[in-house]
PDB file of N, CA and C in Angstrom:
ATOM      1  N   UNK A   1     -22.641 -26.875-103.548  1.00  0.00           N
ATOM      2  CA  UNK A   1     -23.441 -28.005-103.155  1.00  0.00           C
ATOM      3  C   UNK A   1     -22.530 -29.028-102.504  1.00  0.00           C
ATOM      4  N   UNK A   2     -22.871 -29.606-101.793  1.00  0.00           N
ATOM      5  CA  UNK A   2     -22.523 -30.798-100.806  1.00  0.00           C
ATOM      6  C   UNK A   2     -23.225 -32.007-100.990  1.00  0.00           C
ATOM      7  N   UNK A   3     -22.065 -32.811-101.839  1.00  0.00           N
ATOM      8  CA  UNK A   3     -22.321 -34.528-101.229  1.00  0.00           C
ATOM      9  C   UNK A   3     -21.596 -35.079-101.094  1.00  0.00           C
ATOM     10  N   UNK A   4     -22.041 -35.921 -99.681  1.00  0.00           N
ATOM     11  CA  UNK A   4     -21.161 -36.886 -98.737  1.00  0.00           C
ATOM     12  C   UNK A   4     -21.905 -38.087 -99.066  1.00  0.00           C
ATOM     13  N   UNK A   5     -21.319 -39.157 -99.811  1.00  0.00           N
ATOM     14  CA  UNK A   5     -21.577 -40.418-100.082  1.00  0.00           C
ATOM     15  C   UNK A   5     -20.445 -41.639 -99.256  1.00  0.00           C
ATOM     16  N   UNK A   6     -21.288 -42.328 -98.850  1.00  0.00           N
ATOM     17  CA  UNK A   6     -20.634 -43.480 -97.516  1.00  0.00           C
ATOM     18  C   UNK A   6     -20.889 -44.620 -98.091  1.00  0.00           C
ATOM     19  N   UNK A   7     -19.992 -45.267 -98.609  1.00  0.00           N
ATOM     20  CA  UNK A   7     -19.993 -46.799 -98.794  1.00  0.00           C
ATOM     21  C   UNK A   7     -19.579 -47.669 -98.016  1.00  0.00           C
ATOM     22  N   UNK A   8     -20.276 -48.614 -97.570  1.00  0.00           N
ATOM     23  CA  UNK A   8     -20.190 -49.397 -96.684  1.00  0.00           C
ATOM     24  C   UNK A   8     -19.997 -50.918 -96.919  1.00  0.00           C
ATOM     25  N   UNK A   9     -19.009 -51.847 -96.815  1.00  0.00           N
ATOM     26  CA  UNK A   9     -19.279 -53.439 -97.294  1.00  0.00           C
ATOM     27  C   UNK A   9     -18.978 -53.702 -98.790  1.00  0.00           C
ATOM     28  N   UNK A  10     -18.365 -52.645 -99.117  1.00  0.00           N
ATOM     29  CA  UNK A  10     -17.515 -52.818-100.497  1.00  0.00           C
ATOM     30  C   UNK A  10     -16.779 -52.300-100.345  1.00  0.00           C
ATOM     31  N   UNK A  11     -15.410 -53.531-101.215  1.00  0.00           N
ATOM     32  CA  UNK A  11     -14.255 -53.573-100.864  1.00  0.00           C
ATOM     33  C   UNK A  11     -13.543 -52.822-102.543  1.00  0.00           C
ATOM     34  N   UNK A  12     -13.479 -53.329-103.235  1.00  0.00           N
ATOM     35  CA  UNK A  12     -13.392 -52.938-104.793  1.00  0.00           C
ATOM     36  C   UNK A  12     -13.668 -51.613-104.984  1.00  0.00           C
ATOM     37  N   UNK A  13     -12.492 -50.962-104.841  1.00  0.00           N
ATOM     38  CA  UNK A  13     -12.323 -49.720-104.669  1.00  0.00           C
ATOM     39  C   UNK A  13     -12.727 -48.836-106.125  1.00  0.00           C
ATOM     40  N   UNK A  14     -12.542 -50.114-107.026  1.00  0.00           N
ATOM     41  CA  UNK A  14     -13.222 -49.217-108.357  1.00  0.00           C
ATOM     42  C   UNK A  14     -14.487 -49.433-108.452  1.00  0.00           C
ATOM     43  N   UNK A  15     -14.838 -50.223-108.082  1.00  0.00           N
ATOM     44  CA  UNK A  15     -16.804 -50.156-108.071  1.00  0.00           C
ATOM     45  C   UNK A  15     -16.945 -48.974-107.112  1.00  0.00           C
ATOM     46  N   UNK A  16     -16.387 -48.424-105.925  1.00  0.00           N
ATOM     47  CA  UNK A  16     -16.418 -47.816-105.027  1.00  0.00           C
ATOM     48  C   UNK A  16     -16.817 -46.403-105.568  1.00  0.00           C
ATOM     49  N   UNK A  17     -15.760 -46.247-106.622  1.00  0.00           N
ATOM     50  CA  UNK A  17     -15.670 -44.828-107.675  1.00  0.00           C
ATOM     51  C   UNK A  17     -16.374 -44.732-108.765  1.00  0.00           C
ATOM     52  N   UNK A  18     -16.758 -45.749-109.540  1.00  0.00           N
ATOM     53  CA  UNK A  18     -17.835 -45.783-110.092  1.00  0.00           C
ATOM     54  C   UNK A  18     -19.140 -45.560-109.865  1.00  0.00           C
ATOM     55  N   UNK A  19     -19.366 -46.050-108.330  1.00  0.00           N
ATOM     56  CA  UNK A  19     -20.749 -45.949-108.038  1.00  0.00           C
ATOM     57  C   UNK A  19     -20.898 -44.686-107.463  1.00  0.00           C
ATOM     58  N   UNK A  20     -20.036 -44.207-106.889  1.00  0.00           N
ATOM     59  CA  UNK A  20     -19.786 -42.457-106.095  1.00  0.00           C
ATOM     60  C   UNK A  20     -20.311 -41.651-107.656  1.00  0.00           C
ATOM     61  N   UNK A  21     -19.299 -42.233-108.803  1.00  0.00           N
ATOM     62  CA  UNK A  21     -19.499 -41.428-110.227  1.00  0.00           C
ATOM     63  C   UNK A  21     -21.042 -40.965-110.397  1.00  0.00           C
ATOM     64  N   UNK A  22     -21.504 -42.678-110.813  1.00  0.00           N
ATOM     65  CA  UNK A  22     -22.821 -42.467-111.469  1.00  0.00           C
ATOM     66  C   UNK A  22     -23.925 -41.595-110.285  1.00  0.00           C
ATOM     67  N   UNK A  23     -23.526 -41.533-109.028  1.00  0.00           N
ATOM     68  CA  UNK A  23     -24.330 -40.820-108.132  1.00  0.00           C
ATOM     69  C   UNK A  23     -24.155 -39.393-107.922  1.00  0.00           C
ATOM     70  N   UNK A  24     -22.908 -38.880-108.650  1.00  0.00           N
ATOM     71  CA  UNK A  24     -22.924 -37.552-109.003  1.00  0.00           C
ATOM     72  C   UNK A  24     -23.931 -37.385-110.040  1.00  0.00           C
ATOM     73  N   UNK A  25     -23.408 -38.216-111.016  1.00  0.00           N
ATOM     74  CA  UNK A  25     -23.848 -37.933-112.629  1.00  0.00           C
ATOM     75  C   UNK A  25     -25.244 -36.992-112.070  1.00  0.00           C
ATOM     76  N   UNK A  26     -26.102 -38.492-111.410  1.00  0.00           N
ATOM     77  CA  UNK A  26     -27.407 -38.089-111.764  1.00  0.00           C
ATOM     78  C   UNK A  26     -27.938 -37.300-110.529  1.00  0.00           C
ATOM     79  N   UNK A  27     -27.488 -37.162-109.578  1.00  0.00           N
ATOM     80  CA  UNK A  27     -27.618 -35.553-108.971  1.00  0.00           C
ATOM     81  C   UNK A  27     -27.521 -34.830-109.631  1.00  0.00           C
ATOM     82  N   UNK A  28     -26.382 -34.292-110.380  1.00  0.00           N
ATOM     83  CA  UNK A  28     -26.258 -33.338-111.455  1.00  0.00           C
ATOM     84  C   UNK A  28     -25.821 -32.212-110.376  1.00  0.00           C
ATOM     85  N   UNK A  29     -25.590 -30.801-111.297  1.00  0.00           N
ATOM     86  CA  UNK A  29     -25.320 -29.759-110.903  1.00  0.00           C
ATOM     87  C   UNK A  29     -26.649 -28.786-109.936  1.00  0.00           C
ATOM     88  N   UNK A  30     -26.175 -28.978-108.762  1.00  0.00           N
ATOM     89  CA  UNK A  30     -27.575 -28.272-108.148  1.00  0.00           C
ATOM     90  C   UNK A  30     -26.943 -26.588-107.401  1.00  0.00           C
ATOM     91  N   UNK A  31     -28.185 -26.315-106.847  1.00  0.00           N
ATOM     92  CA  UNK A  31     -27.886 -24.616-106.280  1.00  0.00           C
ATOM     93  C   UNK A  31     -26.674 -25.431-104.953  1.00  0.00           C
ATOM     94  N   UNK A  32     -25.941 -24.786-104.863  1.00  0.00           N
ATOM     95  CA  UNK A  32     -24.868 -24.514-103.273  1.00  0.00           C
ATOM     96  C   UNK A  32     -25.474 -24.720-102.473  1.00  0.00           C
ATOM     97  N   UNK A  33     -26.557 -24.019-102.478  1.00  0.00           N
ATOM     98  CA  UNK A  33     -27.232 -24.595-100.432  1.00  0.00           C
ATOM     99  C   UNK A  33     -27.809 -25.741-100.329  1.00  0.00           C
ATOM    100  N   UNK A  34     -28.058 -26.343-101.509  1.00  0.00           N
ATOM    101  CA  UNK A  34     -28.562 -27.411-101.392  1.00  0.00           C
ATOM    102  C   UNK A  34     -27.449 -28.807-100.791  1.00  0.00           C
ATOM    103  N   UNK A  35     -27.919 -29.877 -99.947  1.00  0.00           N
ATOM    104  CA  UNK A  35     -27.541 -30.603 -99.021  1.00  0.00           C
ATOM    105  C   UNK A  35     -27.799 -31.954 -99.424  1.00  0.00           C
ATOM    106  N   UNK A  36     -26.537 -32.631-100.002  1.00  0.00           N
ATOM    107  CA  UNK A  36     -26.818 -34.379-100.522  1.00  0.00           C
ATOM    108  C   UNK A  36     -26.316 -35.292 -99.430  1.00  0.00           C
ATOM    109  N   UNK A  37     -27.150 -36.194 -99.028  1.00  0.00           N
ATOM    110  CA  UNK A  37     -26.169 -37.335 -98.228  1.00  0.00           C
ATOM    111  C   UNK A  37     -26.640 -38.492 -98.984  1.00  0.00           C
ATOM    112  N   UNK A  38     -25.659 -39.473 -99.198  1.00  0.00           N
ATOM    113  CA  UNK A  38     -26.140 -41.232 -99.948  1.00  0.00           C
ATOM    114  C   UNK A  38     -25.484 -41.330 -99.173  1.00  0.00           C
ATOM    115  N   UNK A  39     -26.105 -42.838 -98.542  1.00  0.00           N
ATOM    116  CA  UNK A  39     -25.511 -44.108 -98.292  1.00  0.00           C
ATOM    117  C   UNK A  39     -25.756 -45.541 -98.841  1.00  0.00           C
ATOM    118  N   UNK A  40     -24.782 -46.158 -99.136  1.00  0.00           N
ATOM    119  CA  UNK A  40     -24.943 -47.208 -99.761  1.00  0.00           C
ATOM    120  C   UNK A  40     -23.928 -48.768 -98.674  1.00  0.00           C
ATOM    121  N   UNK A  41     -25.091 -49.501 -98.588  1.00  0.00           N
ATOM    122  CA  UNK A  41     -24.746 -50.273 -97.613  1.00  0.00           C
ATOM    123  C   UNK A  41     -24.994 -51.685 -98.139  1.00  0.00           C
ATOM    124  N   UNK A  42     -23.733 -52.648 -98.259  1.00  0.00           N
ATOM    125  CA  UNK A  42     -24.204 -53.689 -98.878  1.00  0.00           C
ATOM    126  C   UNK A  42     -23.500 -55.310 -97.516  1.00  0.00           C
ATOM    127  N   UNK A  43     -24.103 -55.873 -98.425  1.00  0.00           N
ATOM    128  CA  UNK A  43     -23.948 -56.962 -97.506  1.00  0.00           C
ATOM    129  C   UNK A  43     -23.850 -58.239 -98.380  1.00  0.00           C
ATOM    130  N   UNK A  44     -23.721 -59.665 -97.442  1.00  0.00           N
ATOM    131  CA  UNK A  44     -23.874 -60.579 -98.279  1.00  0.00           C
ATOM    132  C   UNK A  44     -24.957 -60.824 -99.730  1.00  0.00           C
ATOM    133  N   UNK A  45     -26.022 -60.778 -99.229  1.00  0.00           N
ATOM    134  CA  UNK A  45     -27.311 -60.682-100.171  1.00  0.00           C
ATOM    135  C   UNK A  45     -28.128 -59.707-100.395  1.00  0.00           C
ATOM    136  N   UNK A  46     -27.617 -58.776-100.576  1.00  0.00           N
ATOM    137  CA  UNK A  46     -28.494 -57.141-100.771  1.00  0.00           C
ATOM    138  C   UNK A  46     -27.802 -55.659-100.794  1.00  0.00           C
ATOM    139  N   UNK A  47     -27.827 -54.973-101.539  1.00  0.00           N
ATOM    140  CA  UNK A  47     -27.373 -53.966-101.174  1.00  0.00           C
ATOM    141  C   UNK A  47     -28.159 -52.303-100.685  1.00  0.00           C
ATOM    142  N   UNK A  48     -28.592 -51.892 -99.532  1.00  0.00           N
ATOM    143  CA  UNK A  48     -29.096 -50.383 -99.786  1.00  0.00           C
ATOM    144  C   UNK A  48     -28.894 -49.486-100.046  1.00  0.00           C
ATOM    145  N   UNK A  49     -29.694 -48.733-100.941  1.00  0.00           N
ATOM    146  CA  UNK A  49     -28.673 -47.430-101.250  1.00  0.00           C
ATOM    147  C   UNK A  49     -30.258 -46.530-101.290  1.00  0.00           C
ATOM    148  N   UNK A  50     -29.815 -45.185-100.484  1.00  0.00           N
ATOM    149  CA  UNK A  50     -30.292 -43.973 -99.804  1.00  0.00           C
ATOM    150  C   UNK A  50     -29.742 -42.869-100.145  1.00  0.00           C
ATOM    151  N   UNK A  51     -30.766 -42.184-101.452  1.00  0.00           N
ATOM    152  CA  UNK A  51     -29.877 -40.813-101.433  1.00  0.00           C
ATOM    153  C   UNK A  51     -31.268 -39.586-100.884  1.00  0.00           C
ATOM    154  N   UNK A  52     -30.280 -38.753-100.211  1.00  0.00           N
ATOM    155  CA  UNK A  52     -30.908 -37.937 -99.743  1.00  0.00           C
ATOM    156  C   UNK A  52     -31.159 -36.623 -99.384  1.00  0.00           C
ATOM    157  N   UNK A  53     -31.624 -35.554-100.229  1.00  0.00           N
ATOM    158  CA  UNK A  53     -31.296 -34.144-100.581  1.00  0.00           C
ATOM    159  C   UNK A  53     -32.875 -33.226-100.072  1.00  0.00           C
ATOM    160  N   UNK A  54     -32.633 -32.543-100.809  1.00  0.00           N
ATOM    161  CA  UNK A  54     -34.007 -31.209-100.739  1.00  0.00           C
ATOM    162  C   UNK A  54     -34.898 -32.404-100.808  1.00  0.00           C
ATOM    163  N   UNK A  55     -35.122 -33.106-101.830  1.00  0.00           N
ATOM    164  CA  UNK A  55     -36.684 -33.637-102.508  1.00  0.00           C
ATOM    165  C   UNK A  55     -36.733 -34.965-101.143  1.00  0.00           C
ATOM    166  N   UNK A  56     -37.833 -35.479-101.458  1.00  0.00           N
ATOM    167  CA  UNK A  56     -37.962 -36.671-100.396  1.00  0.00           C
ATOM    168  C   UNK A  56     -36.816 -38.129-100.674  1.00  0.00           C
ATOM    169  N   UNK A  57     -36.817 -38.197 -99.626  1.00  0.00           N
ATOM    170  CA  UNK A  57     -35.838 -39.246 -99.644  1.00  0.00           C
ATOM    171  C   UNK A  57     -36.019 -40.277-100.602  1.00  0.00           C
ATOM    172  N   UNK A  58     -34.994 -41.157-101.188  1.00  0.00           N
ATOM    173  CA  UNK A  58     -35.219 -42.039-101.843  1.00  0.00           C
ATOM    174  C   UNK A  58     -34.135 -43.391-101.649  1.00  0.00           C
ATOM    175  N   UNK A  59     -34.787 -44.148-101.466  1.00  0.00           N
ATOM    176  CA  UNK A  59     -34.520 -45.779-100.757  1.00  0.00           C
ATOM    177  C   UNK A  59     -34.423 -46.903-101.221  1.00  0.00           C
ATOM    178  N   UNK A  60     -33.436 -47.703-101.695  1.00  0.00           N
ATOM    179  CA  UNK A  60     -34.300 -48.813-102.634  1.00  0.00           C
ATOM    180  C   UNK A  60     -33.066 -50.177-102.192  1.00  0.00           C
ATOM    181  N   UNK A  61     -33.258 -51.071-101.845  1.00  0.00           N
ATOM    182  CA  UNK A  61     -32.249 -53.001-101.764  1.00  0.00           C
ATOM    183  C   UNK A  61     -32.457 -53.765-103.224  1.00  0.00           C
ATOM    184  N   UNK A  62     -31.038 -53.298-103.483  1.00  0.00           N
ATOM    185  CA  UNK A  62     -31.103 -54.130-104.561  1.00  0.00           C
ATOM    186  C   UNK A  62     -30.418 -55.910-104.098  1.00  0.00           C
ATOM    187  N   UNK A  63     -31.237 -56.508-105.166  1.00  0.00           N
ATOM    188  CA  UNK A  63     -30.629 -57.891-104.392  1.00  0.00           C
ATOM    189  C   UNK A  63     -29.577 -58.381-105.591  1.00  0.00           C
ATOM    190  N   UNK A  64     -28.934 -57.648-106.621  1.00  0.00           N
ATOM    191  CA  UNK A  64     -28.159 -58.121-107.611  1.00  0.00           C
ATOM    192  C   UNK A  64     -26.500 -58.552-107.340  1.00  0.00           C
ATOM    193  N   UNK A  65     -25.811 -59.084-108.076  1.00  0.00           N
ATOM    194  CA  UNK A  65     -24.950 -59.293-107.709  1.00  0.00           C
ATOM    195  C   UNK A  65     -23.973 -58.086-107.812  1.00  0.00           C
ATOM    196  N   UNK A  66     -23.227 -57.850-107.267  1.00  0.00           N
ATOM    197  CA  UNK A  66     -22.450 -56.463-106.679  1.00  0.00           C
ATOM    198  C   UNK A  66     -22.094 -56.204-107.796  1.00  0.00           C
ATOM    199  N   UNK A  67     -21.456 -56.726-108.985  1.00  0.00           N
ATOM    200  CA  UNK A  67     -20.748 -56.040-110.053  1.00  0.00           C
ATOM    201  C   UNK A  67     -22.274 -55.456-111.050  1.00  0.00           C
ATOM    202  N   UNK A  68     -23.426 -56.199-111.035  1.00  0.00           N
ATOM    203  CA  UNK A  68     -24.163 -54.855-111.657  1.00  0.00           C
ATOM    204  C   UNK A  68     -24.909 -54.138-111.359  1.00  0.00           C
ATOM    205  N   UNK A  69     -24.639 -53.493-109.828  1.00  0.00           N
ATOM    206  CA  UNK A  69     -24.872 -52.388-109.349  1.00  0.00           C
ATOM    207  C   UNK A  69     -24.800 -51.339-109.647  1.00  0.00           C
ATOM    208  N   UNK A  70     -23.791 -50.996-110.172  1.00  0.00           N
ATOM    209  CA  UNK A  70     -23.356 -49.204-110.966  1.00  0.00           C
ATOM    210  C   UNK A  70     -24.478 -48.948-112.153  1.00  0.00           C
ATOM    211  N   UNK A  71     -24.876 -50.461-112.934  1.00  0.00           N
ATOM    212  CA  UNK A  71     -25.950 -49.827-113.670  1.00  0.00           C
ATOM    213  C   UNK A  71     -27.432 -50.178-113.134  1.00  0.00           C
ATOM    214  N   UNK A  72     -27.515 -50.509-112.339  1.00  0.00           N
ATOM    215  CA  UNK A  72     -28.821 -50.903-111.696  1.00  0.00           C
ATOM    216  C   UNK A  72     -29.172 -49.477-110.687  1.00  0.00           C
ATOM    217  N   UNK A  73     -28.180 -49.158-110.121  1.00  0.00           N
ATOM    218  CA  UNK A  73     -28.640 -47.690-109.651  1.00  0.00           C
ATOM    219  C   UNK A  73     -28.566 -46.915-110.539  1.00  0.00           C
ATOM    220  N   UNK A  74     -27.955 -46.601-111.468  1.00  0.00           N
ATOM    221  CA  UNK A  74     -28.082 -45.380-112.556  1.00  0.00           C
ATOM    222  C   UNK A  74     -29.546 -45.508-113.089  1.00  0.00           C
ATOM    223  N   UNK A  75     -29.953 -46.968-113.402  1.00  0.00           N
ATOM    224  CA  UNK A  75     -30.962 -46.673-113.672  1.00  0.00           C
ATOM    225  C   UNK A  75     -32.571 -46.465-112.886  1.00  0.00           C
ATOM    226  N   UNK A  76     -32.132 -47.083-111.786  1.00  0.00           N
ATOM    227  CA  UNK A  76     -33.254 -47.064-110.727  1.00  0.00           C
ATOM    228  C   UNK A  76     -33.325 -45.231-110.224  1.00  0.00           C
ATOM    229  N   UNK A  77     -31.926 -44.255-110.449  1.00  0.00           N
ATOM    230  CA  UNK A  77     -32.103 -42.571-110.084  1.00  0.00           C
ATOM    231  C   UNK A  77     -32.161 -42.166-111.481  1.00  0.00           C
ATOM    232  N   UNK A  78     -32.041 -43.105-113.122  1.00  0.00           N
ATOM    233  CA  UNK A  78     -32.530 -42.092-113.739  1.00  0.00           C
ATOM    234  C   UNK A  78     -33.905 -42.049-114.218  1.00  0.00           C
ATOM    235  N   UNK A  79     -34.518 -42.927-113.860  1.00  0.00           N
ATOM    236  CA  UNK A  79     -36.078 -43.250-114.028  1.00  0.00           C
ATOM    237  C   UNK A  79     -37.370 -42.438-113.410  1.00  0.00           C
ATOM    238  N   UNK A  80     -36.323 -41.559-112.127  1.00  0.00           N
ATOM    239  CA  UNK A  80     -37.370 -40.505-111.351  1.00  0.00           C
ATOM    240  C   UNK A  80     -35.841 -39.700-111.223  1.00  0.00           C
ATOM    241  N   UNK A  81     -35.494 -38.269-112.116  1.00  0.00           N
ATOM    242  CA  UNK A  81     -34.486 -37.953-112.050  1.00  0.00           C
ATOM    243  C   UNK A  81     -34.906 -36.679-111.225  1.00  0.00           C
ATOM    244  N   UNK A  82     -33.564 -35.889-110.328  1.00  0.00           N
ATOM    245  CA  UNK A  82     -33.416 -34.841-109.601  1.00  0.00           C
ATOM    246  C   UNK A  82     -34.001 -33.955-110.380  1.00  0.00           C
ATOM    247  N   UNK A  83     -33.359 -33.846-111.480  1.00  0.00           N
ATOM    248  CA  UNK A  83     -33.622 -32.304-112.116  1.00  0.00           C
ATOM    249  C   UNK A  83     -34.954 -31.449-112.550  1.00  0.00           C
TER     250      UNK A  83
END
């Protein structure tokens, strides 16, 4: 399996790896042919994050402050999970 995750507008290279983390986590282990792309794009006041595989895309701007992002997406992908 393949995922290419792109962070964009964060600098904090350990939020960087954290948030790559928790976006494995909850992908989880899928079949090989299957095809992941996230992007996560943040900015002054918002951040987007787009992950995007077999199932339909999923999209969501969070407007929190950057450090509790890692659990604000874990929980916004584990609430409708891949598996």
């Amino acid at each position: 399996m393949a995922i290419s995750i792109e962070l964009n507008g964060i600098a904090d290279l350990e939020l960087k790896k954290e948030m790559e983390g928790i976006i494995r986590d909850c992908i989880g282990d899928r079949p090989m042919e299957e095809d992941w792309r996230v992007w996560i794009r943040a900015s002054l006041d918002h951040c987007r994050v787009t992950v995007e595989g077999p199932n339909p895309t999923r999209e969501r701007i969070f407007f929190d402050d950057i450090r509790a992002l890692p659990e604000k997406i874990r929980n916004w992908l584990e609430s409708y999970p891949f598996r």
